[in-house]
N, C-alpha and C. Protein backbone atom coordinates (compact mmCIF):
# COMPACT_ATOMS: atom_id res chain seq x y z
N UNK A 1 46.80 14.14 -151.95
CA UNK A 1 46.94 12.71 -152.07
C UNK A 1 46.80 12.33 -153.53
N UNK A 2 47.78 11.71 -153.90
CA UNK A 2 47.84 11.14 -155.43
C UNK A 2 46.97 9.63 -155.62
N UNK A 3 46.03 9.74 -156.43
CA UNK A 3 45.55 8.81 -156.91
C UNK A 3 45.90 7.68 -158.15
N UNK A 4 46.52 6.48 -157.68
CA UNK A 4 47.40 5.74 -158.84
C UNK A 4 46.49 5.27 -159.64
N UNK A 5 46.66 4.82 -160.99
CA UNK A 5 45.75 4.03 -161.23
C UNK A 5 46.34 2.57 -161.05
N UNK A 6 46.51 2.20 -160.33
CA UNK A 6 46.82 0.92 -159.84
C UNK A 6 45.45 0.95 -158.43
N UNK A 7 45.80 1.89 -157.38
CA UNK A 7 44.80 2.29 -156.84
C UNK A 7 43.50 2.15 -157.17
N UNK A 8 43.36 2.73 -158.34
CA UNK A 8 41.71 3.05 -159.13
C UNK A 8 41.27 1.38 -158.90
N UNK A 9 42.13 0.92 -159.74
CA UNK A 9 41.72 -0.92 -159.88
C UNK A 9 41.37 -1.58 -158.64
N UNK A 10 42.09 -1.49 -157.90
CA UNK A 10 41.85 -1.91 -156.80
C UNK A 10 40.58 -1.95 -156.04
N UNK A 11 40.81 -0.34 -156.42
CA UNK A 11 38.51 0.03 -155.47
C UNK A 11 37.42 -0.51 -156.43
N UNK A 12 38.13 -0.75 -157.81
CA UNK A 12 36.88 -1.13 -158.32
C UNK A 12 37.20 -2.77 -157.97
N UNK A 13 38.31 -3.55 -158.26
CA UNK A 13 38.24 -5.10 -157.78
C UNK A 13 37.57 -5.44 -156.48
N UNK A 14 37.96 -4.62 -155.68
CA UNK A 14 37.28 -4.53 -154.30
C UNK A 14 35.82 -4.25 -154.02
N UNK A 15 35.44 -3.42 -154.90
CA UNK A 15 33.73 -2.90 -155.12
C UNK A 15 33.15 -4.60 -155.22
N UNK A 16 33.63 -4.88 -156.90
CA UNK A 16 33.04 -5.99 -157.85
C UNK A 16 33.23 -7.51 -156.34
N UNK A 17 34.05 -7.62 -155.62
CA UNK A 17 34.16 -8.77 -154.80
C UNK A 17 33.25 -8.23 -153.81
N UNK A 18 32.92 -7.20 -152.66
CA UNK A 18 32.56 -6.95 -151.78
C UNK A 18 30.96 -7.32 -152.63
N UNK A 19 30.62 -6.79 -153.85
CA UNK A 19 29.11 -7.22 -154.12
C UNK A 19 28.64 -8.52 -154.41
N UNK A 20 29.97 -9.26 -154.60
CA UNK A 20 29.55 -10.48 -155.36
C UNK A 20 29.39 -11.40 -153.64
N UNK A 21 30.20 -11.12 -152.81
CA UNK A 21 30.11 -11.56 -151.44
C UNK A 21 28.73 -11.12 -150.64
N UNK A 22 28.29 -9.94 -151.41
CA UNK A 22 26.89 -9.45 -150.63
C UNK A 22 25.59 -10.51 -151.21
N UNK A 23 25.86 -10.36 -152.48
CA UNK A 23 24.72 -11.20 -152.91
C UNK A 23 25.28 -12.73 -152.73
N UNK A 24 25.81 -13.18 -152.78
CA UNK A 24 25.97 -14.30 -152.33
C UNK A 24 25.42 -14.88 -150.70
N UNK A 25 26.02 -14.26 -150.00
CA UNK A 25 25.49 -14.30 -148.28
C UNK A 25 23.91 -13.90 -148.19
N UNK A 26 23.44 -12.87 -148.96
CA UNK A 26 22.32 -12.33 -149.14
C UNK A 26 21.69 -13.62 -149.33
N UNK A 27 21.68 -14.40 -150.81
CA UNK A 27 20.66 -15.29 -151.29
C UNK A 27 21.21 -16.82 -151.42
N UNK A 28 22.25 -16.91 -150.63
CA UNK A 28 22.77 -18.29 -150.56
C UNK A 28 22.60 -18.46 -148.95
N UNK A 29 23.81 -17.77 -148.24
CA UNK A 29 23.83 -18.47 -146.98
C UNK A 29 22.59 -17.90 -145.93
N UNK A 30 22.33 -16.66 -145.93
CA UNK A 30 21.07 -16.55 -144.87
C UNK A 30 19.69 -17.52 -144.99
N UNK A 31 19.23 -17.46 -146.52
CA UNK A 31 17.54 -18.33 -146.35
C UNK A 31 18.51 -19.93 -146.02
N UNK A 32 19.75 -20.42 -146.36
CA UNK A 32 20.07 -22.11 -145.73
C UNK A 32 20.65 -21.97 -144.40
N UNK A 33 20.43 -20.88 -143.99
CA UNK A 33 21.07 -20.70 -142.22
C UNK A 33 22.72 -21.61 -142.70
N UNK A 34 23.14 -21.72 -143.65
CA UNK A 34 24.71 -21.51 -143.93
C UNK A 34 25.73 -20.94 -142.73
N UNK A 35 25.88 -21.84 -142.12
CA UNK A 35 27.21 -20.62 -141.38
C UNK A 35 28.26 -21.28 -141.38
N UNK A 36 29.09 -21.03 -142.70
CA UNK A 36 30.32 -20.89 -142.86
C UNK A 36 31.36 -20.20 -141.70
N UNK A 37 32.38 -20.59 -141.38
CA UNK A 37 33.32 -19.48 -140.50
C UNK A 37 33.78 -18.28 -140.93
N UNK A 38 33.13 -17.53 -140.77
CA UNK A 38 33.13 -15.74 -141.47
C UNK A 38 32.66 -15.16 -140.35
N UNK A 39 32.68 -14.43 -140.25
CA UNK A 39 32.05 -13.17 -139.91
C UNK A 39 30.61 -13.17 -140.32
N UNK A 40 30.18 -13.97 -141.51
CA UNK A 40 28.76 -13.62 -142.39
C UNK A 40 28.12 -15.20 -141.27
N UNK A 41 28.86 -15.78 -140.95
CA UNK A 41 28.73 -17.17 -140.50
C UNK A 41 28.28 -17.36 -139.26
N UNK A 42 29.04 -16.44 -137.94
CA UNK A 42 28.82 -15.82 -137.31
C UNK A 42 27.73 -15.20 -136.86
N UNK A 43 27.20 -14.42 -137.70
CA UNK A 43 26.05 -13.38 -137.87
C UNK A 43 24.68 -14.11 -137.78
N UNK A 44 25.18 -15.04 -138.41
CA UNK A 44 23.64 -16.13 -138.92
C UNK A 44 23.53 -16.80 -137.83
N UNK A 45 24.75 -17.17 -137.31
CA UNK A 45 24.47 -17.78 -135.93
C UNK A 45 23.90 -17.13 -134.41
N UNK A 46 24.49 -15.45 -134.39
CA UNK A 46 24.17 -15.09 -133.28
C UNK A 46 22.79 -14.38 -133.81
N UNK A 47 21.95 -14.22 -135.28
CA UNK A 47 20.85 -14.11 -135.17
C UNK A 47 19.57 -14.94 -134.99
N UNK A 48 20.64 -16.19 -134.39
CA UNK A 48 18.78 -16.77 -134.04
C UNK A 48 18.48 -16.42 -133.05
N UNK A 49 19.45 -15.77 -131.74
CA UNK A 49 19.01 -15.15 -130.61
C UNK A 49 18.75 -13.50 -130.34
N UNK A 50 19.51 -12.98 -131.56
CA UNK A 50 19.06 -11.45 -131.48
C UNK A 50 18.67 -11.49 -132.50
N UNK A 51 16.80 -10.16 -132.31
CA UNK A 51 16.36 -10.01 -132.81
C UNK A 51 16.61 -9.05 -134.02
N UNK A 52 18.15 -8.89 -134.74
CA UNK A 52 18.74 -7.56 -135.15
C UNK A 52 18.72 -8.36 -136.38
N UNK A 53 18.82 -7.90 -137.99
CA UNK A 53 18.75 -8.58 -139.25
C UNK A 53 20.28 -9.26 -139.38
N UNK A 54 20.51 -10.04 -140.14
CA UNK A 54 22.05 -10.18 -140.46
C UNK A 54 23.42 -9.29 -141.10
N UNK A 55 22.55 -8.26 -142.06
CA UNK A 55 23.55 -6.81 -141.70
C UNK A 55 23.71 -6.24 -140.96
N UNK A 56 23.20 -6.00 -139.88
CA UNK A 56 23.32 -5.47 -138.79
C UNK A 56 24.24 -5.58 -138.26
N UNK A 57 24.22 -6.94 -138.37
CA UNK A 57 25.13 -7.97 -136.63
C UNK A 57 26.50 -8.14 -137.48
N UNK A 58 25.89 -8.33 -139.18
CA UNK A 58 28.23 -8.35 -139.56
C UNK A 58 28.40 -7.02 -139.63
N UNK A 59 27.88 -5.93 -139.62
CA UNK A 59 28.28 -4.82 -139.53
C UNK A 59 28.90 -4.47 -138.03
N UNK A 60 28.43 -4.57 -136.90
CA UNK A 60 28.84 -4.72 -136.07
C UNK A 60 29.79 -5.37 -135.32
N UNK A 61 29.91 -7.10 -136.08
CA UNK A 61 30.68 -7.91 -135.80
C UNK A 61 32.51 -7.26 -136.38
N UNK A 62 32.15 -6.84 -137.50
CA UNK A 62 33.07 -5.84 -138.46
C UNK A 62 33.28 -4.65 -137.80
N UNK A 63 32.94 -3.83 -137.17
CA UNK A 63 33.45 -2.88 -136.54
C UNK A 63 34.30 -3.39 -135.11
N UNK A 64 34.13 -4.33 -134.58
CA UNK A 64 35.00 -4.84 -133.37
C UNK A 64 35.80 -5.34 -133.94
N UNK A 65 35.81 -6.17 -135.28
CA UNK A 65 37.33 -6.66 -135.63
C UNK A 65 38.04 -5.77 -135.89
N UNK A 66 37.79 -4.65 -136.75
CA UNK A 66 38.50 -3.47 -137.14
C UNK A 66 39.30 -2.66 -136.30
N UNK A 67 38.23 -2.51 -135.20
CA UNK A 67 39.10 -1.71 -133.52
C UNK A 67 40.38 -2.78 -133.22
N UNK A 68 40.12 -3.73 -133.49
CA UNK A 68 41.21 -4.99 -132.30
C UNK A 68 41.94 -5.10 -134.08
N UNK A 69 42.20 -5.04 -135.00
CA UNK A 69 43.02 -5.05 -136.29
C UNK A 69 44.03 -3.78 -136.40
N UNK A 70 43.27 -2.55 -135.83
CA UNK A 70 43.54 -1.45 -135.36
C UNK A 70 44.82 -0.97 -134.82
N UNK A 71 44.88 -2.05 -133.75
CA UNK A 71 45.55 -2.23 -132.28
C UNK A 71 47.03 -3.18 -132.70
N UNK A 72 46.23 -4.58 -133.30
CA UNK A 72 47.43 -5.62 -133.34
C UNK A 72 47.54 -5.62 -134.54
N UNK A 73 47.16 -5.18 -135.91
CA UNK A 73 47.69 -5.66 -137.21
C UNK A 73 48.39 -4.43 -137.60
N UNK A 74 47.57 -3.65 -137.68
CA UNK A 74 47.94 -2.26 -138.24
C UNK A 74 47.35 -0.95 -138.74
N UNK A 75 47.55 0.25 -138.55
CA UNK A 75 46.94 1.15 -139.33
C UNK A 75 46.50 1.15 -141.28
N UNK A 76 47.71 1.02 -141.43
CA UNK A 76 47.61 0.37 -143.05
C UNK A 76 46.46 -0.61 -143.15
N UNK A 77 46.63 -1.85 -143.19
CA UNK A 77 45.48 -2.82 -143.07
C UNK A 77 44.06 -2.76 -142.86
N UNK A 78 44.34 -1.58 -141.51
CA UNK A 78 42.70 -1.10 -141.07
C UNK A 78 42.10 -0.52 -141.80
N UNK A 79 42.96 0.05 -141.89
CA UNK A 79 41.87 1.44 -143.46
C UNK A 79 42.02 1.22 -144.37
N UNK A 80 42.85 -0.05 -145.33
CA UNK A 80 42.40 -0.73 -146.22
C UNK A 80 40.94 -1.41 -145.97
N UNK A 81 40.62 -2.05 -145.15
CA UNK A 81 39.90 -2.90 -144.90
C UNK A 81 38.42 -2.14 -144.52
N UNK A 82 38.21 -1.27 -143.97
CA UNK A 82 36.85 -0.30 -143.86
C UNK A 82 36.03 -0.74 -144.68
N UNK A 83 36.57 0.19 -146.20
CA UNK A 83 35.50 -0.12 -147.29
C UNK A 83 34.86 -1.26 -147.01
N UNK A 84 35.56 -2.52 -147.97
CA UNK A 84 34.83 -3.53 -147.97
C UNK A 84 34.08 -4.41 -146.38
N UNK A 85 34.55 -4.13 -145.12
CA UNK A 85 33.71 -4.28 -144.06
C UNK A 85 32.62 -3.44 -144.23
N UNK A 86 32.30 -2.42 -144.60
CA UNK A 86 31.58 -1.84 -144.58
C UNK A 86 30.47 -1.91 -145.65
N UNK A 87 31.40 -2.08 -146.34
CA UNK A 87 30.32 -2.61 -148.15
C UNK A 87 29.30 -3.84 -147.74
N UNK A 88 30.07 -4.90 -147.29
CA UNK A 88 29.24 -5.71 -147.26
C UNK A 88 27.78 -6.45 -146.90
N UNK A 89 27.68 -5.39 -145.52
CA UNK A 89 26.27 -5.47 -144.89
C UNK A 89 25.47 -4.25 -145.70
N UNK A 90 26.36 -3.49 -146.52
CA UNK A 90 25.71 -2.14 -147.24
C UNK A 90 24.83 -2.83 -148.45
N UNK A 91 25.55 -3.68 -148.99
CA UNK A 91 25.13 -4.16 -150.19
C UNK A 91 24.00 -5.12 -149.88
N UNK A 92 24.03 -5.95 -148.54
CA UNK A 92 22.58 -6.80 -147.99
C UNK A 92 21.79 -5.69 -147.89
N UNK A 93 21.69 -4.62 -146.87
CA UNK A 93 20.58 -3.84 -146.81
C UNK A 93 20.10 -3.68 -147.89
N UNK A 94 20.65 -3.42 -148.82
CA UNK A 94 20.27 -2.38 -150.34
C UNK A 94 19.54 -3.91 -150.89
N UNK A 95 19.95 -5.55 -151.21
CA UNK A 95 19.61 -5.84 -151.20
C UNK A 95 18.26 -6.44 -150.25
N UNK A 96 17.70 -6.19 -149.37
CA UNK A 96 16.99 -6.38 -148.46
C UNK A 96 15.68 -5.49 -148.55
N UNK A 97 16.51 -4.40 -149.01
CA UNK A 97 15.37 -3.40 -149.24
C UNK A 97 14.03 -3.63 -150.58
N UNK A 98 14.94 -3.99 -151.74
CA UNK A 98 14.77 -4.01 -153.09
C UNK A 98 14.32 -5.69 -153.76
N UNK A 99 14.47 -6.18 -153.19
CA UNK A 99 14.11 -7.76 -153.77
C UNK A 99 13.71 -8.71 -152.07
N UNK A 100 12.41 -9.27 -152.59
CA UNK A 100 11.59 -10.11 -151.87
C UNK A 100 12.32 -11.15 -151.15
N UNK A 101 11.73 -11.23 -149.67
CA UNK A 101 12.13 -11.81 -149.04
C UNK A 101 11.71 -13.55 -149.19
N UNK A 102 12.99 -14.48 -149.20
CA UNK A 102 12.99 -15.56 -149.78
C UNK A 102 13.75 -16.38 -148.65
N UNK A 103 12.86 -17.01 -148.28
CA UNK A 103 12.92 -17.99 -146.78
C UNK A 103 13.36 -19.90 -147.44
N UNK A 104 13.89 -20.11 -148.76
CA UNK A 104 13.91 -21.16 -149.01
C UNK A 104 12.56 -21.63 -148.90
């Protein structure tokens, strides 16, 4: 498999947005219970009844879109799309782990 550098750019544009979307949801929308229509929006909403953190639940919420994107959008699309589904609750944990919890 040939690696373009058009490619290269891409994973890193994609890195630099998937983190800037982590910390953002991280320290904007979870401590204002924010729920925007996302997936991150979502999450905040179905965690006031499960007891699971908010990476958790878009990680999860993100793996069922991916199966059903899979199906009706496309192979291409899907496995574009992994990474950054996947980045994003990666980058809350890591944040979650490492900097104090901040309840507004």
């Amino acid at each position: 498999m040939k690696i373009s550098k058009t490619g290269i750019i891409d994973f890193i544009l994609i890195t630099i947005g998937t983190i800037i979307c982590g910390v953002a949801t991280y320290f904007f929308m979870v401590p204002s219970n924010l729920a925007i229509a996302s997936v991150s929006g979502v999450a905040i909403l179905i965690g006031k009844f499960v007891p699971l953190s908010k990476a958790i639940l878009i990680l999860i919420l993100n793996l069922v879109l991916l199966i059903i994107s899979w199906f009706f959008v496309g192979r291409e699309f899907t496995i574009k799309s992994i990474y950054p589904s996947i980045g994003l609750p990666v980058v809350m944990m890591i944040l979650g782990h490492y900097t104090p919890n901040y309840h507004g």
